[in-house]
PDB file of N, CA and C in Angstrom:
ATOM      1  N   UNK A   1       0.803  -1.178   0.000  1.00  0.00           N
ATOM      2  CA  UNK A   1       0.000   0.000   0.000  1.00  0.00           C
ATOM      3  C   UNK A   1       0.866   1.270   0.000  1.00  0.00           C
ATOM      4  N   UNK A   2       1.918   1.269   0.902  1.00  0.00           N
ATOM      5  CA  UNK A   2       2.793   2.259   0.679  1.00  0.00           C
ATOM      6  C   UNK A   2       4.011   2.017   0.728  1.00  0.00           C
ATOM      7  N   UNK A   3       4.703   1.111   0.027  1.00  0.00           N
ATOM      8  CA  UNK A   3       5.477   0.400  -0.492  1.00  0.00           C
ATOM      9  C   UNK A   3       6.649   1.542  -1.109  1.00  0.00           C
ATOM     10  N   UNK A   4       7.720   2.023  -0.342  1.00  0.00           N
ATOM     11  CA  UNK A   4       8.403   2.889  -1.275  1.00  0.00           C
ATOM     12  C   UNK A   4       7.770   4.475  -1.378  1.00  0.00           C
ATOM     13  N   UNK A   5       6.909   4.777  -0.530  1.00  0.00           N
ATOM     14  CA  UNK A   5       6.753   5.569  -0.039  1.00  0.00           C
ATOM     15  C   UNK A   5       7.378   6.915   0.811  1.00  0.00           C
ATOM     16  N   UNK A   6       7.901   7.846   0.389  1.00  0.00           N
ATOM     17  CA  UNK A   6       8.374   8.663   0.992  1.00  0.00           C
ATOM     18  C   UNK A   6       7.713   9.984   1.697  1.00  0.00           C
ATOM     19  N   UNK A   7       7.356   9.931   3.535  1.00  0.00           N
ATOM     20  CA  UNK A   7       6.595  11.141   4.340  1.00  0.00           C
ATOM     21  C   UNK A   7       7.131  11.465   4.553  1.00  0.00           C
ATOM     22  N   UNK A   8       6.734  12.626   4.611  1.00  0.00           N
ATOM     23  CA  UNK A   8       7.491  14.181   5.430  1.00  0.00           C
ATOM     24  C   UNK A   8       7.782  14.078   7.036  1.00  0.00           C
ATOM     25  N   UNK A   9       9.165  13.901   7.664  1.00  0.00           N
ATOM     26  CA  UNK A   9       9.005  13.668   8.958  1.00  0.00           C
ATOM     27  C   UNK A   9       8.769  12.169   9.458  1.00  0.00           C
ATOM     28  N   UNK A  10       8.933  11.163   8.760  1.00  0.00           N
ATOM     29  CA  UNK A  10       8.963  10.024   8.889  1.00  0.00           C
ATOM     30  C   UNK A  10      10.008   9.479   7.897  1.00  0.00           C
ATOM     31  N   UNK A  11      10.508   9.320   6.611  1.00  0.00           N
ATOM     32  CA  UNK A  11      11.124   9.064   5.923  1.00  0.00           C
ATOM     33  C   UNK A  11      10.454   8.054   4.676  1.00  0.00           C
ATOM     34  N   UNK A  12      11.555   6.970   4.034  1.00  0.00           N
ATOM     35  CA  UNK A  12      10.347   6.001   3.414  1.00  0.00           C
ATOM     36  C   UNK A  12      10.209   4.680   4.180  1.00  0.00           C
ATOM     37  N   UNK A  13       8.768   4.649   3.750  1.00  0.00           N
ATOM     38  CA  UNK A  13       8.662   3.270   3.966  1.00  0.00           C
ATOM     39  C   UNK A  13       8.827   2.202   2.598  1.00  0.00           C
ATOM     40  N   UNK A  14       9.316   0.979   3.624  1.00  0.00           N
ATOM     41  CA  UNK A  14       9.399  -0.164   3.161  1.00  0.00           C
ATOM     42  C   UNK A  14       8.673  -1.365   3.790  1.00  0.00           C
ATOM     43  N   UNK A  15       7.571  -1.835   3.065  1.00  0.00           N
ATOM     44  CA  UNK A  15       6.774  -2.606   3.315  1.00  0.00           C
ATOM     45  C   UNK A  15       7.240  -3.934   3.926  1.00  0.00           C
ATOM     46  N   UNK A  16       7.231  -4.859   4.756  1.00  0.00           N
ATOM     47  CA  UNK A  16       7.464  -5.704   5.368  1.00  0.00           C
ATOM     48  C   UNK A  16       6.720  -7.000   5.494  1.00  0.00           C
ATOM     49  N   UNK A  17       5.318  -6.723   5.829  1.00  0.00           N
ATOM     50  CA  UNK A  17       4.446  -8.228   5.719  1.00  0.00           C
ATOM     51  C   UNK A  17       3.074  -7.547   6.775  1.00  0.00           C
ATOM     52  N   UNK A  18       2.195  -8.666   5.982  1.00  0.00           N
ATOM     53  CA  UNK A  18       0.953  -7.618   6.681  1.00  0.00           C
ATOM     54  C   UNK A  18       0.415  -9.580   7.348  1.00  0.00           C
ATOM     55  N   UNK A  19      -0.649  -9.546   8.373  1.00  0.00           N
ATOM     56  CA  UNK A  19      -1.120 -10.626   9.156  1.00  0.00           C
ATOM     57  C   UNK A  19      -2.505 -10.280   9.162  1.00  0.00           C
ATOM     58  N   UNK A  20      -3.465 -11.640   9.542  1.00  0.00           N
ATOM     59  CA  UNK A  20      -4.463 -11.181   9.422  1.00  0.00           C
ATOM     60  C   UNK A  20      -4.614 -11.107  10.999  1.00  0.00           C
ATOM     61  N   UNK A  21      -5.252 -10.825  12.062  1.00  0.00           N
ATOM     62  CA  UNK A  21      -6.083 -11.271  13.283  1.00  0.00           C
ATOM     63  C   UNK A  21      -7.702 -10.906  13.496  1.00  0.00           C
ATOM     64  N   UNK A  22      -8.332 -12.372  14.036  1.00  0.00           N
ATOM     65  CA  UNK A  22      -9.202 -12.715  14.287  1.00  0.00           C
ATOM     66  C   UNK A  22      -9.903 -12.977  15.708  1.00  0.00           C
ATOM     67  N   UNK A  23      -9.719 -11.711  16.252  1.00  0.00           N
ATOM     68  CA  UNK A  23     -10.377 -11.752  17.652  1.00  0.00           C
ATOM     69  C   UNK A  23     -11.902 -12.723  18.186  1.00  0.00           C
ATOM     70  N   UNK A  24     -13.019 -12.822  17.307  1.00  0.00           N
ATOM     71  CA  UNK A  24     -14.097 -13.090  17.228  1.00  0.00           C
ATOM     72  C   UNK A  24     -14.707 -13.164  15.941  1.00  0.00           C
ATOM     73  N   UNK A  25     -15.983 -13.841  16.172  1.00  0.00           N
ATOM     74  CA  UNK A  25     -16.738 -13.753  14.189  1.00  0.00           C
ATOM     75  C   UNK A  25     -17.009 -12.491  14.174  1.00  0.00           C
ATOM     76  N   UNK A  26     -17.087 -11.370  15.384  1.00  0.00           N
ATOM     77  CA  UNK A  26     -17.252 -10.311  14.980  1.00  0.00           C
ATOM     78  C   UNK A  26     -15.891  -9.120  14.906  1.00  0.00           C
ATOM     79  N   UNK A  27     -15.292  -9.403  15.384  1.00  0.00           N
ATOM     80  CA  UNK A  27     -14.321  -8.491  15.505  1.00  0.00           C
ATOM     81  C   UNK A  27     -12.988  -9.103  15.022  1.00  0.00           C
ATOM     82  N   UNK A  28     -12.057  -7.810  13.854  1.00  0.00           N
ATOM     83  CA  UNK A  28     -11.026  -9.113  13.037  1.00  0.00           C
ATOM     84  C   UNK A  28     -10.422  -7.356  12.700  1.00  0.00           C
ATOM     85  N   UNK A  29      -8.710  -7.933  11.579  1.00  0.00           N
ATOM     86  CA  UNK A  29      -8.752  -6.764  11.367  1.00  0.00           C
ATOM     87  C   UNK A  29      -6.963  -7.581  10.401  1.00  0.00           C
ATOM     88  N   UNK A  30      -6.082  -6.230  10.116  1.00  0.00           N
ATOM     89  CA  UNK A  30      -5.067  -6.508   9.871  1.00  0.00           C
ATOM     90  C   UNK A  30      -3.676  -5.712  10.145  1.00  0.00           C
ATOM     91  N   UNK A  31      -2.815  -6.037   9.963  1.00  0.00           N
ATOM     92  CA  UNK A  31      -1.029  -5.886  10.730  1.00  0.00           C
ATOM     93  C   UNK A  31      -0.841  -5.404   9.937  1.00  0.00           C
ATOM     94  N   UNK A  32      -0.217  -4.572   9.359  1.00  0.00           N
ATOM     95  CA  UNK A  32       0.744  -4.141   8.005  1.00  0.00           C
ATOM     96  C   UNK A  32       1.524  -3.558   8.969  1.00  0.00           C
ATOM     97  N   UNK A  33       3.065  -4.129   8.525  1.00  0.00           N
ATOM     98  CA  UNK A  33       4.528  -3.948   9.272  1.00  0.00           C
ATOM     99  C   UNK A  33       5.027  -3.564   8.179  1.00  0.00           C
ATOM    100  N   UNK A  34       5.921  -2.367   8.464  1.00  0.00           N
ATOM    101  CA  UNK A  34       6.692  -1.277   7.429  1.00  0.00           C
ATOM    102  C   UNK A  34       7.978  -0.984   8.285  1.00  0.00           C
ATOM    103  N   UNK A  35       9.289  -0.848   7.638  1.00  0.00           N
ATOM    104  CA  UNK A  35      10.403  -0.166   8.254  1.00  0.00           C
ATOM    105  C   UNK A  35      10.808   0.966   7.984  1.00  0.00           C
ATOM    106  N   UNK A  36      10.923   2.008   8.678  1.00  0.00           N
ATOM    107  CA  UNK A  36      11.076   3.526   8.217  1.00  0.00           C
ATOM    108  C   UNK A  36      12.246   4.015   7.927  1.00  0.00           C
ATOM    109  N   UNK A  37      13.071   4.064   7.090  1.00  0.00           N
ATOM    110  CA  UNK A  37      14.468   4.927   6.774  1.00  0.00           C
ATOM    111  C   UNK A  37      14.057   6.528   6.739  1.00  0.00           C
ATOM    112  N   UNK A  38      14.932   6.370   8.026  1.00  0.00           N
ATOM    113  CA  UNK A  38      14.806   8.653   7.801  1.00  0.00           C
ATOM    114  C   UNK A  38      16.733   9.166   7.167  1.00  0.00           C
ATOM    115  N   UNK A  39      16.062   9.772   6.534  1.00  0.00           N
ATOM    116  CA  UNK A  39      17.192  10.330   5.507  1.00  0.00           C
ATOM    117  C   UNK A  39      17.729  11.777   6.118  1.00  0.00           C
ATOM    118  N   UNK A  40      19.010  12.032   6.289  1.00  0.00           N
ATOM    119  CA  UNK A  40      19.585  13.189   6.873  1.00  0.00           C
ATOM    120  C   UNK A  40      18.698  14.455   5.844  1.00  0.00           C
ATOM    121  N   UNK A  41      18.378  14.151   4.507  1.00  0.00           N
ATOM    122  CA  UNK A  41      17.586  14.946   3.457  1.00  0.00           C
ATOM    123  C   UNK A  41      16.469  15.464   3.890  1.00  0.00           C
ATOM    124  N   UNK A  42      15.815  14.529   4.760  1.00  0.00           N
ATOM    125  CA  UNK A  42      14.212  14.773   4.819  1.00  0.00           C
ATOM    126  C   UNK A  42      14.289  16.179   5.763  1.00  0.00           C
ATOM    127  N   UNK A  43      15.553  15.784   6.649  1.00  0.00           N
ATOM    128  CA  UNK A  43      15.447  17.261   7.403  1.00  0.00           C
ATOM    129  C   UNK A  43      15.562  18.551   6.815  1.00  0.00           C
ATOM    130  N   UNK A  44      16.663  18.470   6.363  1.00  0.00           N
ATOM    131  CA  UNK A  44      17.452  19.430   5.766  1.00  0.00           C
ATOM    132  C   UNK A  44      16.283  20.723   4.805  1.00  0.00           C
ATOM    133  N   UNK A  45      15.587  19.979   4.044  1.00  0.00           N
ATOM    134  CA  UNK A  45      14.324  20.660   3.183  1.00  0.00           C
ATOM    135  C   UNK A  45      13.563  21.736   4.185  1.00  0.00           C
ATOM    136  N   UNK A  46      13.206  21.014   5.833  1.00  0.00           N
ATOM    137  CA  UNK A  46      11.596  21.312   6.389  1.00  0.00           C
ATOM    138  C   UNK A  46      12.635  22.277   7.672  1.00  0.00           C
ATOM    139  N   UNK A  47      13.832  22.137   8.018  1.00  0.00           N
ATOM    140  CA  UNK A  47      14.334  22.820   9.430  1.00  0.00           C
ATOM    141  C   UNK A  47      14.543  24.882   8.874  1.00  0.00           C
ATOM    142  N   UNK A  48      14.109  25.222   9.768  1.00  0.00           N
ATOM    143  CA  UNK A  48      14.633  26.267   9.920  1.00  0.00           C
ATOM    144  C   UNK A  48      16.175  26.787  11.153  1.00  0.00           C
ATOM    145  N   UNK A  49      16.887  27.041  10.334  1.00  0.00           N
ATOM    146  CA  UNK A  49      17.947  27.164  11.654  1.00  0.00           C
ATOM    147  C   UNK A  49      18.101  28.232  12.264  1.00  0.00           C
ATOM    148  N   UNK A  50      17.096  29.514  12.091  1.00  0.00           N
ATOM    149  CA  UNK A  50      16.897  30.792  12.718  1.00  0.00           C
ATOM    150  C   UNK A  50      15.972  30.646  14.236  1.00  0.00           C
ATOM    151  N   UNK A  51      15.287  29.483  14.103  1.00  0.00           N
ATOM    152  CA  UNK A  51      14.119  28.855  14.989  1.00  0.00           C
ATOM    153  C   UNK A  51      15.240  27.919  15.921  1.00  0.00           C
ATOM    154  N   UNK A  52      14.470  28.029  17.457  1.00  0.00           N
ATOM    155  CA  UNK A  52      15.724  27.477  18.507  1.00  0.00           C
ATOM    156  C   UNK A  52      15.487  26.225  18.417  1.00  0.00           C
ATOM    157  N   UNK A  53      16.149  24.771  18.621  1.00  0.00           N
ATOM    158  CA  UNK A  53      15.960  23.386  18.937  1.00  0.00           C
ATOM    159  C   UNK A  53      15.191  23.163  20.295  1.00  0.00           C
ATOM    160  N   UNK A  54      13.866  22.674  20.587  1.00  0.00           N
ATOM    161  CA  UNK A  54      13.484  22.376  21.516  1.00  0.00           C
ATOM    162  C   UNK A  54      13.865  22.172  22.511  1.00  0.00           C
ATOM    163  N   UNK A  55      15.082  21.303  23.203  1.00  0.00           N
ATOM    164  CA  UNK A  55      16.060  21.416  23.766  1.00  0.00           C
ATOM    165  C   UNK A  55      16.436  22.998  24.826  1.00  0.00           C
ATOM    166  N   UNK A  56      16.922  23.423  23.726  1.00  0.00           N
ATOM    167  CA  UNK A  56      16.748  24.777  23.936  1.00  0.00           C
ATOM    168  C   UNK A  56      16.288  26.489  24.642  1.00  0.00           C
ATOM    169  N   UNK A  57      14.566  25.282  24.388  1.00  0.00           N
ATOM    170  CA  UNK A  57      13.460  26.268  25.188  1.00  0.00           C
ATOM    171  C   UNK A  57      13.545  26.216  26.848  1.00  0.00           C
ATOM    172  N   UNK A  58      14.272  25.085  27.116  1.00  0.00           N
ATOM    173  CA  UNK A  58      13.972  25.162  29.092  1.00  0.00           C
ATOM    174  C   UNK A  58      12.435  25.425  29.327  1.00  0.00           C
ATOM    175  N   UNK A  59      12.580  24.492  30.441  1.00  0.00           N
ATOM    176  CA  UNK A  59      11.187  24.495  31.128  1.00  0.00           C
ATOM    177  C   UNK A  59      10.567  22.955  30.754  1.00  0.00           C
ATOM    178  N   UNK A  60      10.812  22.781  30.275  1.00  0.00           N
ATOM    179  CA  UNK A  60      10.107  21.407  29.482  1.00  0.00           C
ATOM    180  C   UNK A  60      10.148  20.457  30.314  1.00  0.00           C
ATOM    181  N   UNK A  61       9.335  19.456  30.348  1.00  0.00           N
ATOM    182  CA  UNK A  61       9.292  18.042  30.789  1.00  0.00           C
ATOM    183  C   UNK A  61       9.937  16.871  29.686  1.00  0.00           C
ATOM    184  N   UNK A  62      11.028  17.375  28.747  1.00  0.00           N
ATOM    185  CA  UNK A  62      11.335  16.567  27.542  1.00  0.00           C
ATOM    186  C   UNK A  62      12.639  16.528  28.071  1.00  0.00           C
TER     187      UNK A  62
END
């Protein structure tokens, strides 16, 4: 489904293997497992470096 896929802030995906599960005759559903490569690129496009690194701000619970 998104096989080679490249998001903004996630990187691409690469599809992996999907499962079915079957909780009940009524309730069922499916797994799709993907591995995410984030590319030093993906940043580089979306960062502003005039804007402080979160880090940064103090005060935080991060």
């Amino acid at each position: 489904m998104l096989n080679e896929t490249k998001l903004s802030g996630i990187g691409t995906l690469r599809f992996l293997g999907a499962n079915e599960i079957v909780m009940n005759e009524y309730l069922g559903g499916i797994v799709l497992r993907y591995i995410a490569t984030h590319g030093s690129g993906d940043d580089s496009e979306t960062l502003d470096p005039t804007l402080p690194a979160p880090q940064d701000l103090g005060g935080g619970a991060w």
